[in-house]
Protein backbone atom coordinates (compact mmCIF):
# COMPACT_ATOMS: atom_id res chain seq x y z
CA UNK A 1 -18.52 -17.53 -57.15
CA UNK A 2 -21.02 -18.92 -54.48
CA UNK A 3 -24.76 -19.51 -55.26
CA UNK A 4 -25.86 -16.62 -54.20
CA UNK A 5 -23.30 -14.91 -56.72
CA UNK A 6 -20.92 -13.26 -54.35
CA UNK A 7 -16.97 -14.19 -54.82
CA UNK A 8 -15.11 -15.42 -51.79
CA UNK A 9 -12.56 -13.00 -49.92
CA UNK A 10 -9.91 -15.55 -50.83
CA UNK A 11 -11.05 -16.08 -54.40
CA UNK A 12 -10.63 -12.16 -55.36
CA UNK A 13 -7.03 -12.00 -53.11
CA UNK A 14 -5.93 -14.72 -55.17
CA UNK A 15 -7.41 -13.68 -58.95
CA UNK A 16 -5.03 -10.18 -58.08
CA UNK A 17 -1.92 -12.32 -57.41
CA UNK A 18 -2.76 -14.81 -59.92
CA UNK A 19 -2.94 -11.38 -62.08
CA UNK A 20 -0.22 -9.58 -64.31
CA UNK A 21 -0.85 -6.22 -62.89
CA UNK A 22 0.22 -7.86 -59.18
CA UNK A 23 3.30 -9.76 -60.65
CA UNK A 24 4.76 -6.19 -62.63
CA UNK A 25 4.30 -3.97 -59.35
CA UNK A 26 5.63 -6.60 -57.03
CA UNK A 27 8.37 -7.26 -59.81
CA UNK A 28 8.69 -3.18 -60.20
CA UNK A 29 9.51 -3.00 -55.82
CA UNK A 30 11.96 -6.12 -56.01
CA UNK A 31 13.67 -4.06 -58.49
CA UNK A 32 14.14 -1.33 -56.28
CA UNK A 33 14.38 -2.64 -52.95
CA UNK A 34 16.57 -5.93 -53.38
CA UNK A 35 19.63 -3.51 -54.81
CA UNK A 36 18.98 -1.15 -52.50
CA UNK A 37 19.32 -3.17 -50.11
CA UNK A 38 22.25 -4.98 -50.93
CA UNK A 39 23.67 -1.68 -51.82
CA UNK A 40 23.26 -0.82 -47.88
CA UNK A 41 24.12 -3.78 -46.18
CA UNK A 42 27.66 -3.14 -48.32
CA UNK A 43 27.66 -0.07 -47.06
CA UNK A 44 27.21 -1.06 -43.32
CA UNK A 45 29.21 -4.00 -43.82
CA UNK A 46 32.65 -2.08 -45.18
CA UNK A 47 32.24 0.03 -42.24
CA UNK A 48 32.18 -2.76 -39.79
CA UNK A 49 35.01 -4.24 -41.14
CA UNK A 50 36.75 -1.04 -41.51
CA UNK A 51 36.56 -0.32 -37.99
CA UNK A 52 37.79 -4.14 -36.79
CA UNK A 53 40.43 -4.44 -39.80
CA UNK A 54 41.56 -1.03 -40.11
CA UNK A 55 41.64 0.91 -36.94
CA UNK A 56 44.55 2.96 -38.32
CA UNK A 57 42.75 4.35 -41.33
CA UNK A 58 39.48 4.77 -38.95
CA UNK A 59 42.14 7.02 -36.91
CA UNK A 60 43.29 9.30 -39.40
CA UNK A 61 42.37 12.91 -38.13
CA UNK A 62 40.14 14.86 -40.76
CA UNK A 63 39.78 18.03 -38.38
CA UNK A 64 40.01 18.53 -35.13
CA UNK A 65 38.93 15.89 -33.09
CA UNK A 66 36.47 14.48 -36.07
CA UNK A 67 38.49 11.41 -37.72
CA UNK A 68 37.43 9.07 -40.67
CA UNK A 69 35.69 6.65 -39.09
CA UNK A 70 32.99 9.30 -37.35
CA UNK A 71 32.49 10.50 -40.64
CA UNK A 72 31.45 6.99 -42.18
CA UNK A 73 29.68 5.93 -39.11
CA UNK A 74 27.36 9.55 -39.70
CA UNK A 75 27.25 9.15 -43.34
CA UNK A 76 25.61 6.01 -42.48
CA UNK A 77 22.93 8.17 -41.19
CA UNK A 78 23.01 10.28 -43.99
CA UNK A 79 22.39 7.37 -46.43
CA UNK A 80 19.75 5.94 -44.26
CA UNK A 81 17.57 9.17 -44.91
CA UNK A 82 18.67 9.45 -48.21
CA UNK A 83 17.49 5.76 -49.15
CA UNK A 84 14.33 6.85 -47.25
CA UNK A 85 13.60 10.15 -49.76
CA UNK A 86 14.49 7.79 -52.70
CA UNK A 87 12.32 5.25 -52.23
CA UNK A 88 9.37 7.90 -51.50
CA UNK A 89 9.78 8.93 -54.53
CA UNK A 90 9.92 5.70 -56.15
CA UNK A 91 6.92 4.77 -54.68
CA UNK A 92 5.05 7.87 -55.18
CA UNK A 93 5.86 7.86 -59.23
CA UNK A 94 5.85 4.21 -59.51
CA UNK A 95 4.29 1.78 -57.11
CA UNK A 96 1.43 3.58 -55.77
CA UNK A 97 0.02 4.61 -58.92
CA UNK A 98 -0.23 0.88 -60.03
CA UNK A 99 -1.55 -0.07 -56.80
CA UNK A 100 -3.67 2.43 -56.97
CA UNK A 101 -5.42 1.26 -59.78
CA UNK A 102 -5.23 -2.15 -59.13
CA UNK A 103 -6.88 -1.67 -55.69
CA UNK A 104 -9.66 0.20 -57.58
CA UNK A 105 -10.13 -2.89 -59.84
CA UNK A 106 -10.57 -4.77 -57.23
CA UNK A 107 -12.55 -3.05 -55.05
CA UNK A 108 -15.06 -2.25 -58.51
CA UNK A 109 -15.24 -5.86 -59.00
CA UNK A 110 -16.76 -7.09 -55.33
């Protein structure tokens, strides 16, 4: 606190990462988004090397002219948006709550 008894922008920014509320929501999003992520980049990466390694399977007719390795490459579309929805979800139940309620802490305190 300063003489005149305000806190310091930098002083309240680091009490709420100093904080136990900050370290269990940022620990609550790593635990969503790091294996989400990895879970994706798997994704995209087996159907990169599908398509270099394994042309032949990529071929294979499904119906018509639509063969495997359209299907992947749009399912990779389809779990794009479907990552999307799950994470707004996530957030919606479980992150924005907490920050929520930690930004009204803060903003309370100043």
């Amino acid at each position: 606190m300063s003489s005149t008894g305000e806190r310091s922008t930098g002083t309240v920014y680091e009490e709420v990462q100093a904080s136990p509320e900050f370290a269990q929501l940022r620990s609550r999003l790593r635990r969503f988004v790091f294996p989400m992520s990895a879970a994706f980049l798997a994704w995209y990466l087996l159907y990169v090397v599908l398509a270099s390694y394994a042309p032949g399977f990529m071929a294979i007719s499904v119906f018509g002219n639509i063969n495997v390795g359209l299907l992947i490459g749009l399912l990779q579309f389809v779990s794009t948006f479907t990552i999307t929805t799950v994470y707004v979800r996530f957030a919606n139940k479980h992150i924005d709550p907490a920050a929520k309620e930690l930004r009204e802490r803060i903003e309370g305190a100043e």
